[in-house]
N, C-alpha and C. Protein backbone atom coordinates (compact mmCIF):
# COMPACT_ATOMS: atom_id res chain seq x y z
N UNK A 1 -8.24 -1.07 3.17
CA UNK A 1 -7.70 0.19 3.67
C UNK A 1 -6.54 -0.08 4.61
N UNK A 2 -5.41 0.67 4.69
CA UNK A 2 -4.66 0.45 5.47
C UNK A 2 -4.47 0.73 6.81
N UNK A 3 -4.27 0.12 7.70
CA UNK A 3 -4.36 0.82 9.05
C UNK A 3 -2.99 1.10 9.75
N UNK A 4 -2.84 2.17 9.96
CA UNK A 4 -1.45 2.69 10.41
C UNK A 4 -1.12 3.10 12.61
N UNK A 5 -0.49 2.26 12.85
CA UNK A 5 -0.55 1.70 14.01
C UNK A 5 0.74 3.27 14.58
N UNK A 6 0.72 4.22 15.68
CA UNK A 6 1.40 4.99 15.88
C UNK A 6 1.34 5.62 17.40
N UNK A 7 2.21 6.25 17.66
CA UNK A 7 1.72 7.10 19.03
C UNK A 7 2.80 8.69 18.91
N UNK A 8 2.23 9.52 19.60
CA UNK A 8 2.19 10.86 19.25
C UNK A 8 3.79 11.12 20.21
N UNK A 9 4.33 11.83 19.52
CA UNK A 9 6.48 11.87 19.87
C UNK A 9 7.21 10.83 19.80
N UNK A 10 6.47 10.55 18.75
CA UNK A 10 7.49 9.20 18.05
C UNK A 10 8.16 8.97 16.48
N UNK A 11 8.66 7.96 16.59
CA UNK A 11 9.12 7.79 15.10
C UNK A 11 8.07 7.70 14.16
N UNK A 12 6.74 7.04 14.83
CA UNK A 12 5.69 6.86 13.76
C UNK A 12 5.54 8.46 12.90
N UNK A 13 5.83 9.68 13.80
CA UNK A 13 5.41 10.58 12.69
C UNK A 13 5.70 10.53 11.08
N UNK A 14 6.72 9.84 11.04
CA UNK A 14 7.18 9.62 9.58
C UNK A 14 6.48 9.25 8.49
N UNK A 15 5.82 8.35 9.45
CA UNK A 15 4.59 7.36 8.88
C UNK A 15 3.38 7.53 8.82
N UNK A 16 3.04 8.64 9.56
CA UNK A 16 1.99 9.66 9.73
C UNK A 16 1.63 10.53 8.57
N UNK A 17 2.89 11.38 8.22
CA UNK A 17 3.02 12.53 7.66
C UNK A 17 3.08 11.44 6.22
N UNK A 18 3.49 10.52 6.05
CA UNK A 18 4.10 9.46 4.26
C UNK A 18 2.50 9.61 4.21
N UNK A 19 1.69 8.48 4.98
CA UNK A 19 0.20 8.92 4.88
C UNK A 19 -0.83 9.91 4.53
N UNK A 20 -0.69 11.05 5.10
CA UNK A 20 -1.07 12.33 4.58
C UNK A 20 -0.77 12.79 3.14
N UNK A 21 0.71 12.25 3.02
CA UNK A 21 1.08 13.01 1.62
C UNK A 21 0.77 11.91 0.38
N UNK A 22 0.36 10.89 1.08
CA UNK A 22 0.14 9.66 -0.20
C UNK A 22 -1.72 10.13 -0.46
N UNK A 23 -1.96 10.49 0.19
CA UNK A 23 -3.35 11.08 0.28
C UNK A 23 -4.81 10.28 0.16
N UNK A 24 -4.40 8.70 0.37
CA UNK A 24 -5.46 8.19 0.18
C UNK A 24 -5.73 7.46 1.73
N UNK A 25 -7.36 6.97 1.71
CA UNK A 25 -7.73 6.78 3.00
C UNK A 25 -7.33 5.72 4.29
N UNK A 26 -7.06 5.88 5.20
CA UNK A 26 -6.47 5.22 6.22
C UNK A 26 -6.91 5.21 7.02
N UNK A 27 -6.66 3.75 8.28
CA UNK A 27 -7.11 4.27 9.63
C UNK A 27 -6.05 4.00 10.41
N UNK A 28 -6.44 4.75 11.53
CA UNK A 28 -5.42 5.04 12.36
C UNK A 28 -5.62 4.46 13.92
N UNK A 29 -4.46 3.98 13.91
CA UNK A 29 -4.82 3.20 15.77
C UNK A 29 -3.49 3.87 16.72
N UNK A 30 -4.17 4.65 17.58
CA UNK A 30 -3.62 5.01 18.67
C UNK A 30 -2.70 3.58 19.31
N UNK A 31 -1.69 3.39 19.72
CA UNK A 31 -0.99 2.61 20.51
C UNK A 31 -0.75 3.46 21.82
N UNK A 32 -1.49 3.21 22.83
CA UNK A 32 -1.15 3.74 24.13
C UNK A 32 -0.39 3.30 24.68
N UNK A 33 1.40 4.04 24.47
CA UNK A 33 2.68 3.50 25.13
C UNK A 33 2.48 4.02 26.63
N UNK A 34 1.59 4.66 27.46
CA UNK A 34 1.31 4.61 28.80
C UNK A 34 1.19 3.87 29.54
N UNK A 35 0.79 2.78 29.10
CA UNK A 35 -0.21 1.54 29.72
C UNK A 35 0.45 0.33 28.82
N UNK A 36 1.95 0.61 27.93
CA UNK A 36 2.48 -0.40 27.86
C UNK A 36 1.90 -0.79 26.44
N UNK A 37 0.66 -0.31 25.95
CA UNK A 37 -0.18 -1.11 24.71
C UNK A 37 0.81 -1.80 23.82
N UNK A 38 1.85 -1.21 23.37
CA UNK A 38 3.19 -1.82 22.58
C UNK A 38 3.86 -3.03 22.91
N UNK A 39 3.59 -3.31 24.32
CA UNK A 39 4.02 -4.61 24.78
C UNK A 39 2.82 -5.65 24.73
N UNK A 40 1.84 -5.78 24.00
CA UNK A 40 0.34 -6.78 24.08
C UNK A 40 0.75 -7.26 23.43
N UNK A 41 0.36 -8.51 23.84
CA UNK A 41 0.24 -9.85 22.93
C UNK A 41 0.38 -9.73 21.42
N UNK A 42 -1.00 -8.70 21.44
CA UNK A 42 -1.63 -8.40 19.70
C UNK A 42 -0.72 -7.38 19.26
N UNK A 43 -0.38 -6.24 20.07
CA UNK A 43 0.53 -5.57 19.01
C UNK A 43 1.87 -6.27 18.48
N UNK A 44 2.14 -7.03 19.85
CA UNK A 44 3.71 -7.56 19.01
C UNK A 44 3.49 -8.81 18.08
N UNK A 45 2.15 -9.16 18.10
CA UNK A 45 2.18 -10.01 16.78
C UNK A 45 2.52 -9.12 15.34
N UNK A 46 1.87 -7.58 15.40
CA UNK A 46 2.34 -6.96 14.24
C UNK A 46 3.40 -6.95 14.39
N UNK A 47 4.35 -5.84 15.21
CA UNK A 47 5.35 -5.76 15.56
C UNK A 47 5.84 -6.60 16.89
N UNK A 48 7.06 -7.33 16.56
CA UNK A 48 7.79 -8.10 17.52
C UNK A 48 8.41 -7.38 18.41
N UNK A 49 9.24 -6.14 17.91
CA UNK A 49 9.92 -4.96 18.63
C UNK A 49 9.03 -4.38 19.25
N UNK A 50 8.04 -4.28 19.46
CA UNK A 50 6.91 -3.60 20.40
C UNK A 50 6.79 -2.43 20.19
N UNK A 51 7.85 -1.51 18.86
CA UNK A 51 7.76 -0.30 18.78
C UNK A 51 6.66 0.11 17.51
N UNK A 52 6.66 1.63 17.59
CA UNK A 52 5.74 2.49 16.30
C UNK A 52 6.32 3.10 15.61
N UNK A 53 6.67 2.91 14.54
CA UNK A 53 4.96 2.52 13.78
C UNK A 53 5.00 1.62 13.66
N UNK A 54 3.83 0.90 12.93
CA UNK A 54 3.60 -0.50 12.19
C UNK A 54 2.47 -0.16 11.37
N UNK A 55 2.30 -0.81 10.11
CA UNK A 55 1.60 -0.99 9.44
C UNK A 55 0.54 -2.36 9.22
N UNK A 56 -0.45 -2.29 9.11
CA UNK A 56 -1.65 -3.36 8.27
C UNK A 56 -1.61 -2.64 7.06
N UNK A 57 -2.04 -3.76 5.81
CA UNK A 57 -2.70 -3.86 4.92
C UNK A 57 -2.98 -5.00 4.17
N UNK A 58 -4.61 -4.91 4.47
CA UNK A 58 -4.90 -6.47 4.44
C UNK A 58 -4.55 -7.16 5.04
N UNK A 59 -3.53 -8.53 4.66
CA UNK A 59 -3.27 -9.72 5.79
C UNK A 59 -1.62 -9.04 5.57
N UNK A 60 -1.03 -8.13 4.94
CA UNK A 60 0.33 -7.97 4.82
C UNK A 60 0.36 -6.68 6.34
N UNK A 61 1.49 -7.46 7.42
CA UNK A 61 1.90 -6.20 8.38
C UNK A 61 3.63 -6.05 8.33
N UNK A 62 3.83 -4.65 8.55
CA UNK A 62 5.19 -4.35 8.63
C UNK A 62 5.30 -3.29 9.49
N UNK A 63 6.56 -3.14 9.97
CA UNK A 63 7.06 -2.16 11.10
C UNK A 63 8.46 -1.25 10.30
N UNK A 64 8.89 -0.58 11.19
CA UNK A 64 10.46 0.37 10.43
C UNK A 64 9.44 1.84 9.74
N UNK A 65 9.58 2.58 10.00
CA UNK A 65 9.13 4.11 9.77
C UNK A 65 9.88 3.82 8.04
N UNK A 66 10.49 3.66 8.18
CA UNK A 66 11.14 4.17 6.09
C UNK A 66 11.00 2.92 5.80
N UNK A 67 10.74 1.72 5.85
CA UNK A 67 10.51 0.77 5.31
C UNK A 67 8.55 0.87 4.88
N UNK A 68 7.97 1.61 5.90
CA UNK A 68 6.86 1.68 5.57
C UNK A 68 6.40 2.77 4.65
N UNK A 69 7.11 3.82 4.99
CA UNK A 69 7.29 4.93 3.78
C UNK A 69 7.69 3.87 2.59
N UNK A 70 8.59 3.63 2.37
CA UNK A 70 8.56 2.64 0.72
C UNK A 70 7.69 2.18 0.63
N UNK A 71 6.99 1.46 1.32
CA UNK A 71 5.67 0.70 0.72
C UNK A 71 4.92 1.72 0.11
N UNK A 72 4.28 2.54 1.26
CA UNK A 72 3.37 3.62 0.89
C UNK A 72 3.54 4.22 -0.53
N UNK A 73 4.64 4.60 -0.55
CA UNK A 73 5.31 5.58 -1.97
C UNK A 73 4.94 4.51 -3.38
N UNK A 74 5.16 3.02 -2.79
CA UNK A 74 5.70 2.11 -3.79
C UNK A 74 3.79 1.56 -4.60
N UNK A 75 3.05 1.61 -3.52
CA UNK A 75 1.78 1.06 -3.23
C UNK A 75 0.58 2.15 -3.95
N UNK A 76 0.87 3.38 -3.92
CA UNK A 76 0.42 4.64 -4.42
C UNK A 76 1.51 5.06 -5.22
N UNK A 77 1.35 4.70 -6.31
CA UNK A 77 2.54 5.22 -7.32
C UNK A 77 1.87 6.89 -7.88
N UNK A 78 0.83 6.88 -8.04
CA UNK A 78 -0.09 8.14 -8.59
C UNK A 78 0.16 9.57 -7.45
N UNK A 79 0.75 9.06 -5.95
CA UNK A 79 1.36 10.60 -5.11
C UNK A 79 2.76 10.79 -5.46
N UNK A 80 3.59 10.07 -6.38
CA UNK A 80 4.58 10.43 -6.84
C UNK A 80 5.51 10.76 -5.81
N UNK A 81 5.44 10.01 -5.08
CA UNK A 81 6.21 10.17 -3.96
C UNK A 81 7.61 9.23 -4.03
N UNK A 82 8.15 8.77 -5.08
CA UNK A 82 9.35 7.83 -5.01
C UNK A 82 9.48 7.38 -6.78
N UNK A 83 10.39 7.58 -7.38
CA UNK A 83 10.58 7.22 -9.11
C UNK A 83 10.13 5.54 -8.76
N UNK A 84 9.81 5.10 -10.27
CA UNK A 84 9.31 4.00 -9.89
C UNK A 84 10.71 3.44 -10.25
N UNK A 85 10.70 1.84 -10.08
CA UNK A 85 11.45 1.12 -10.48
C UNK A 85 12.18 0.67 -11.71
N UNK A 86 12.98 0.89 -11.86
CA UNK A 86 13.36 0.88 -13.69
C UNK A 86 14.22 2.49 -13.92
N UNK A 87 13.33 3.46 -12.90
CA UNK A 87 14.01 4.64 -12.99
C UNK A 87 15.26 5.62 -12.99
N UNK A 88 16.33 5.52 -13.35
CA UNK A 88 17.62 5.97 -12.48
C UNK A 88 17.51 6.60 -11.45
N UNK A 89 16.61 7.46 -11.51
CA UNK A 89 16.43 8.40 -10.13
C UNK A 89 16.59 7.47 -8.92
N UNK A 90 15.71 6.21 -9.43
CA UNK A 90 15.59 5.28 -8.12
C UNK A 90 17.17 5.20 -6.96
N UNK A 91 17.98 4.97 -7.91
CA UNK A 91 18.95 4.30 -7.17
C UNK A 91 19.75 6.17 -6.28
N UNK A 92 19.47 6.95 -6.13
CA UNK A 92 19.18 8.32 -4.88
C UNK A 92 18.08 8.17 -4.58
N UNK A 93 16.78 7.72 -4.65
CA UNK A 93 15.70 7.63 -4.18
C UNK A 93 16.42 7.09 -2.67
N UNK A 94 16.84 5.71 -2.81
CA UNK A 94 17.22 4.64 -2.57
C UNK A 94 18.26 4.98 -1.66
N UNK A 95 19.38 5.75 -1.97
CA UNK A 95 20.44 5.69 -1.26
C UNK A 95 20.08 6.57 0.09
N UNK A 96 19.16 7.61 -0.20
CA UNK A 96 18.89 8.92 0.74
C UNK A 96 17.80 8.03 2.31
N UNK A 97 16.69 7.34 1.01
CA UNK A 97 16.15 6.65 2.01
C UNK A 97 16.58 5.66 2.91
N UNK A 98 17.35 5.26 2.99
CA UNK A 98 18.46 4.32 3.23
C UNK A 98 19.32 5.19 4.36
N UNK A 99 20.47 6.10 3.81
CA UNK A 99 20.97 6.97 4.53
C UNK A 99 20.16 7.50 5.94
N UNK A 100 19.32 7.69 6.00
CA UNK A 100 18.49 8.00 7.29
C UNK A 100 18.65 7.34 8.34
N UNK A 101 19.22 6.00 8.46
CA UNK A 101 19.40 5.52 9.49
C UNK A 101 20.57 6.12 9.91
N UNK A 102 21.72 6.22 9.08
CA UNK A 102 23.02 6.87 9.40
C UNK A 102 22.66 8.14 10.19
N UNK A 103 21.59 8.78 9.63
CA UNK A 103 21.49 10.20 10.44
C UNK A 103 20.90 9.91 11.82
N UNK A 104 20.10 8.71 12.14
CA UNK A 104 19.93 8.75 13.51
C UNK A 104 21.04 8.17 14.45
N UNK A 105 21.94 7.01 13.84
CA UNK A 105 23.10 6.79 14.91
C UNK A 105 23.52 8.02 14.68
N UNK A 106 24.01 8.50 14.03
CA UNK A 106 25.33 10.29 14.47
C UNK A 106 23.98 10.60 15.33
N UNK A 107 22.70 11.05 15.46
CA UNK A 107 22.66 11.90 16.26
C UNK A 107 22.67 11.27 17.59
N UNK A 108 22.08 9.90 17.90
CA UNK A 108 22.45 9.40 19.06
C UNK A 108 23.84 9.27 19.03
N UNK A 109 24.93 9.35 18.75
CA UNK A 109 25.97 9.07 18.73
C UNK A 109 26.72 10.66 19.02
N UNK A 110 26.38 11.70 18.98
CA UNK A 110 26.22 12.97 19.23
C UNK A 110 25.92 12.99 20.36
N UNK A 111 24.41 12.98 20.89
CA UNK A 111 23.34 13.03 21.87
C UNK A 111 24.07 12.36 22.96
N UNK A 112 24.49 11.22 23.14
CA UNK A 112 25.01 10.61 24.03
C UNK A 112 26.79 10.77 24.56
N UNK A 113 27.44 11.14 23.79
CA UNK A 113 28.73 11.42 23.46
C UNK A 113 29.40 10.18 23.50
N UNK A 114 28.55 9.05 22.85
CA UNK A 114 29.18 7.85 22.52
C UNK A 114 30.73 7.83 21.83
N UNK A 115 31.66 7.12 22.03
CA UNK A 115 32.84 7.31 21.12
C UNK A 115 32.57 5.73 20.81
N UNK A 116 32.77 5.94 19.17
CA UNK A 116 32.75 4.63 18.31
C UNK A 116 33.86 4.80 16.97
N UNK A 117 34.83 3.71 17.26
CA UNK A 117 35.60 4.10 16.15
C UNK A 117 34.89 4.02 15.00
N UNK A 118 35.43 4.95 14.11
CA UNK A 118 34.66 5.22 12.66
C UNK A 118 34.33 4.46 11.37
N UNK A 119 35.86 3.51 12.16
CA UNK A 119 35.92 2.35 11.17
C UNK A 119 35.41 0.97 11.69
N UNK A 120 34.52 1.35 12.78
CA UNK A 120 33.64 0.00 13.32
C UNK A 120 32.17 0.12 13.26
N UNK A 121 31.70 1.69 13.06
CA UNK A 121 30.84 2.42 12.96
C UNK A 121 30.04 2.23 11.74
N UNK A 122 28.86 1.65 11.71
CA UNK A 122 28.12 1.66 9.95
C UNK A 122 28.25 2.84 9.34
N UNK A 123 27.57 3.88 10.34
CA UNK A 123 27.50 5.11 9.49
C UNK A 123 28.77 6.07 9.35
N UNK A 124 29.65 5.66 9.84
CA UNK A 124 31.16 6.10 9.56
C UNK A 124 31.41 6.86 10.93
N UNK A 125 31.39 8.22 10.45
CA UNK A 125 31.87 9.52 11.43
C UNK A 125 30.37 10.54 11.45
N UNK A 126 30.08 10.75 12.94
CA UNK A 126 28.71 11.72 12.68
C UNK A 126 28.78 12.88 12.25
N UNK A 127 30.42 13.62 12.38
CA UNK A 127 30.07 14.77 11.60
C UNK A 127 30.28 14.78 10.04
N UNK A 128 30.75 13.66 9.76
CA UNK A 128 30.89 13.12 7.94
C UNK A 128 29.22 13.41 7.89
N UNK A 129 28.35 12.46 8.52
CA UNK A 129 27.24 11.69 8.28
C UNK A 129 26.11 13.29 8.01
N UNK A 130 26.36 13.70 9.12
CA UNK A 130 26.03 16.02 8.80
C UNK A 130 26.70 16.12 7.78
N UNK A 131 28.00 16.26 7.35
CA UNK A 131 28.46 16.99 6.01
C UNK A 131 27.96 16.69 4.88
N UNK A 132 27.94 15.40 5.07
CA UNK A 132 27.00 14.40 3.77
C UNK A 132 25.45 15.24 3.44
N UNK A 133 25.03 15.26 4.53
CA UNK A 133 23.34 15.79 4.42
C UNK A 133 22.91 17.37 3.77
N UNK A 134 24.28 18.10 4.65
CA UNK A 134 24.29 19.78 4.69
C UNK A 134 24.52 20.19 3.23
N UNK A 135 25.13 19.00 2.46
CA UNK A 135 25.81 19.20 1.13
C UNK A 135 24.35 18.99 0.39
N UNK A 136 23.60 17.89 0.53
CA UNK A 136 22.80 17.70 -0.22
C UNK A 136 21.24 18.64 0.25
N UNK A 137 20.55 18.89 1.34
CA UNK A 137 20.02 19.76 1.47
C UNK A 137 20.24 21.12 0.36
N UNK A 138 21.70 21.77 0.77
CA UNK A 138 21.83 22.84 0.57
C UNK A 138 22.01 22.95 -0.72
N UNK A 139 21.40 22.14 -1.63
CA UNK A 139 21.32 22.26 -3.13
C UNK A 139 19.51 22.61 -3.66
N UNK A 140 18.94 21.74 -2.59
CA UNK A 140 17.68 21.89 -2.31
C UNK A 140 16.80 22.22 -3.61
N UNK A 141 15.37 22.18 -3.47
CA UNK A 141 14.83 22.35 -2.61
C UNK A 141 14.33 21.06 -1.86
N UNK A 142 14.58 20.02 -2.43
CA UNK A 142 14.61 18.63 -2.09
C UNK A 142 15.58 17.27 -2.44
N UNK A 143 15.72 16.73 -1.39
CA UNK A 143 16.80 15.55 -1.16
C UNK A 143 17.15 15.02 -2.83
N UNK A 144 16.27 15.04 -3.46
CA UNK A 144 16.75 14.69 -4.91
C UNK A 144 16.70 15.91 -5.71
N UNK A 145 16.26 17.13 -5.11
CA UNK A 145 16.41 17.98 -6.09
C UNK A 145 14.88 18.70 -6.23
N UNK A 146 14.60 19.08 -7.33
CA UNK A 146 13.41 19.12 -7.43
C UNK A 146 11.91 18.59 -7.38
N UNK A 147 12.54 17.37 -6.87
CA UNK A 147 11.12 16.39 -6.80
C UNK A 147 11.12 15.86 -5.20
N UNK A 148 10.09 15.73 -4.38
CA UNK A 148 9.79 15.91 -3.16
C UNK A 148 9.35 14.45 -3.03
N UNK A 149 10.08 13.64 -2.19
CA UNK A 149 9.99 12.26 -2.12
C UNK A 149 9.43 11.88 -0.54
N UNK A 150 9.50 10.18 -0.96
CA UNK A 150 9.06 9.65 0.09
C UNK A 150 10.52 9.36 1.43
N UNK A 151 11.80 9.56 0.69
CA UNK A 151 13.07 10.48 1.65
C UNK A 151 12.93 11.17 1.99
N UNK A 152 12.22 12.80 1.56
CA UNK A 152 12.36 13.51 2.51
C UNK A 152 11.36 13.78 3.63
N UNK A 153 10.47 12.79 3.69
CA UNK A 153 9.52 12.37 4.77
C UNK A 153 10.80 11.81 5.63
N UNK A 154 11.42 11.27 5.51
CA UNK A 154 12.29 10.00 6.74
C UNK A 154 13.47 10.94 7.41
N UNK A 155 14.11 11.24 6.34
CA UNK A 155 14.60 12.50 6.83
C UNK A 155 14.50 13.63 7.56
N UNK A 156 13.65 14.26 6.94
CA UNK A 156 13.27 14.86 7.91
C UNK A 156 12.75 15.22 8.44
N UNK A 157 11.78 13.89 8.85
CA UNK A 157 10.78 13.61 10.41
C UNK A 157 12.18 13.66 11.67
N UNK A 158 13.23 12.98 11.17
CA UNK A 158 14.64 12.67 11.74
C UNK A 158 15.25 13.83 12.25
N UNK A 159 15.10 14.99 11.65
CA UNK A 159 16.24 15.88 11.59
C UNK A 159 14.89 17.01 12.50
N UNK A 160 13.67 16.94 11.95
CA UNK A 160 12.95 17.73 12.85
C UNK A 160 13.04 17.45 14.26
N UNK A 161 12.82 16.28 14.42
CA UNK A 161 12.62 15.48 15.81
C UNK A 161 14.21 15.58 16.77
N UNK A 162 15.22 15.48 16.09
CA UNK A 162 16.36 15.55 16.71
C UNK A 162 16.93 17.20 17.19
N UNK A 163 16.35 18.34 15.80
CA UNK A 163 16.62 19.25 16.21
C UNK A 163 15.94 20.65 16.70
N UNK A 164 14.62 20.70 16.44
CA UNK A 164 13.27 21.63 16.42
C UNK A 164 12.98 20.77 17.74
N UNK A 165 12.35 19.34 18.28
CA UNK A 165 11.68 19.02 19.08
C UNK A 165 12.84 18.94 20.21
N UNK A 166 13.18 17.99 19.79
CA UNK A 166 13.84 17.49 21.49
C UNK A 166 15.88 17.94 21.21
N UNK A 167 16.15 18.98 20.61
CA UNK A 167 17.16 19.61 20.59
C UNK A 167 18.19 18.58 20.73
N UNK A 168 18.22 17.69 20.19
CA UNK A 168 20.12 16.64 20.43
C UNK A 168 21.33 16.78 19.86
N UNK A 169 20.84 17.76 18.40
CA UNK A 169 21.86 18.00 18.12
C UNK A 169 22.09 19.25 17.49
N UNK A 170 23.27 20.27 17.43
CA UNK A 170 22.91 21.52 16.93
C UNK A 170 22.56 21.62 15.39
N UNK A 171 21.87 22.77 14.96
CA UNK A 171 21.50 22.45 13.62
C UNK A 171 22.36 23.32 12.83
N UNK A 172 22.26 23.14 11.26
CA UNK A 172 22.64 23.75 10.56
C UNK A 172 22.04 24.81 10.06
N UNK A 173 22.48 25.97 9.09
CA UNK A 173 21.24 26.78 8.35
C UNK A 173 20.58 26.05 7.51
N UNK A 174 21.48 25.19 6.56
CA UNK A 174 20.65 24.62 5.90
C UNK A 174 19.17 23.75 6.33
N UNK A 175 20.00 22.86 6.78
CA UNK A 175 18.61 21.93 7.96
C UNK A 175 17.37 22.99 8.43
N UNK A 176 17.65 24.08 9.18
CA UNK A 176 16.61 24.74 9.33
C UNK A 176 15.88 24.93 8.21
N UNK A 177 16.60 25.84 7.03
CA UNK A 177 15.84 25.74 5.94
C UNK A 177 14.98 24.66 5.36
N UNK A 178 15.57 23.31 5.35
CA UNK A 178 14.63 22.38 4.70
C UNK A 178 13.83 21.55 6.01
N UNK A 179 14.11 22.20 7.20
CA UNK A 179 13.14 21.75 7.97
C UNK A 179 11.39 22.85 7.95
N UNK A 180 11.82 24.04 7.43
CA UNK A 180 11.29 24.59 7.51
C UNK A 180 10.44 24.94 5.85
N UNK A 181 11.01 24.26 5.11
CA UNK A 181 10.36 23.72 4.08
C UNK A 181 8.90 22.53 3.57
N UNK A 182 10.13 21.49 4.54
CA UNK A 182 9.05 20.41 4.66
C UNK A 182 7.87 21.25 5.33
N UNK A 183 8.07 21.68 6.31
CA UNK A 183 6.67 21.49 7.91
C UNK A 183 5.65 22.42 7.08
N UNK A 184 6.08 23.62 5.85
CA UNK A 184 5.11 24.05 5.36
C UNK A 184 3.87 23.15 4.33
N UNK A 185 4.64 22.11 4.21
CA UNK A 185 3.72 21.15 3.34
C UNK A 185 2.37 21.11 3.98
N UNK A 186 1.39 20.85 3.50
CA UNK A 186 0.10 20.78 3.93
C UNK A 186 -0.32 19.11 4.86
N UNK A 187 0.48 18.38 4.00
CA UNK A 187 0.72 16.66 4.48
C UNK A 187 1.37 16.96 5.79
N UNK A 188 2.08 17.63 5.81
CA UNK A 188 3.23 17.51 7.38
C UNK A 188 2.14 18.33 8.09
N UNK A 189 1.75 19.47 7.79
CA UNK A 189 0.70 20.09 8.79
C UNK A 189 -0.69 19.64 9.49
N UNK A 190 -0.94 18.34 8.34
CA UNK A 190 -1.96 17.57 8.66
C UNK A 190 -1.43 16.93 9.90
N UNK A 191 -0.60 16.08 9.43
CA UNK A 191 0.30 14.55 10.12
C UNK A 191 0.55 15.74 11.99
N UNK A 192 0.77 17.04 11.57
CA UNK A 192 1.35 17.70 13.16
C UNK A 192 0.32 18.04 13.60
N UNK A 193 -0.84 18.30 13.33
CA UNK A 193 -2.48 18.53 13.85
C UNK A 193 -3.08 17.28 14.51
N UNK A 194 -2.68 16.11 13.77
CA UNK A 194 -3.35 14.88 14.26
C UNK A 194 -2.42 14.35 15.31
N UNK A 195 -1.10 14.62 15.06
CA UNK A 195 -0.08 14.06 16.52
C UNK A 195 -0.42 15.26 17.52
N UNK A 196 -0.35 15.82 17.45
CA UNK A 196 -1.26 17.40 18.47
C UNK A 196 -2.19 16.55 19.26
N UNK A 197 -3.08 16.12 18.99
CA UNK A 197 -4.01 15.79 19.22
C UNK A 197 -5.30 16.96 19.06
């Protein structure tokens, strides 16, 4: 069984909510970032970065919120949560899940009023990095279209967290809309009941 390592207003929700929607059984370990738990010995043997999430399964551990979503998706092929391999779809599976990091530098890069030239910048320009997203949302009803992936878990745990929770950056209509898409899922309502506490 896998055990999914997290703490509640964090990135782990991603990894929370991939869990819920992969639908098979897990356990779950509180990391008490109060008391530092992220900095122990034992957690940073999973994770070196001391951060959440991280994953067990079996003797295999990994850390990165969308790196662990791929597993999950990749590991449970039957929640259809990601085309398999061989698939064309894959390679937008791929690019979107991927892209997510771009959406968190623009928003720290927003959030902070960092200036980074664009052409030194991975993710380019942050309001490119929004136009990019607003375009593909707003075709909807999911990041690939009609099929509801293990992207739009990473996404938009990202886009909730930056713009519904802790407000960093202003939102779009669209974004609202597919934020307000996802959170109706039953998986995301689970994953927000159990970070609730």
């Amino acid at each position: 069984m896998m055990k999914l390592y997290w703490a509640p207003r964090t990135r782990s929700f991603s990894a929370l909510w991939m869990m819920e929607e992969a639908g098979q059984p897990y356990e779950r370990a509180l990391v008490d970032m109060s008391v530092n738990a992220q900095k122990s010995p034992d957690y940073l043997a999973i994770n070196p970065m001391g951060k959440v999430p991280a994953l067990k399964d079996g003797n295999a551990t990994m850390a990165e919120a969308a790196a662990i979503c791929a597993y999950v998706a990749d590991r449970y092929p039957e929640a259809k949560l990601a085309p398999p391999i061989g698939d064309p779809r894959r390679t937008k599976f791929l690019y979107w899940l991927f892209f997510a990091a771009n959406i968190e530098a623009a928003i720290m890069q927003l959030y902070t009023k960092m200036q980074v030239p664009s052409m030194m910048a991975g993710w380019g320009e942050a309001t490119q990095v929004f136009d990019v997203l607003d375009a593909a949302v707003e075709k909807g009803p999911w990041i690939l279209g009609e099929e509801f992936s293990a992207a739009d878990v990473v996404i938009c745990s990202g886009l909730n967290f930056a713009i519904k929770i802790f407000k960093m950056v202003p939102t779009r209509p669209s974004f609202d809309r597919y934020i307000e898409r996802c959170s109706a899922r039953p998986a995301f309502q689970r994953a927000a009941a159990i970070a609730a506490g």
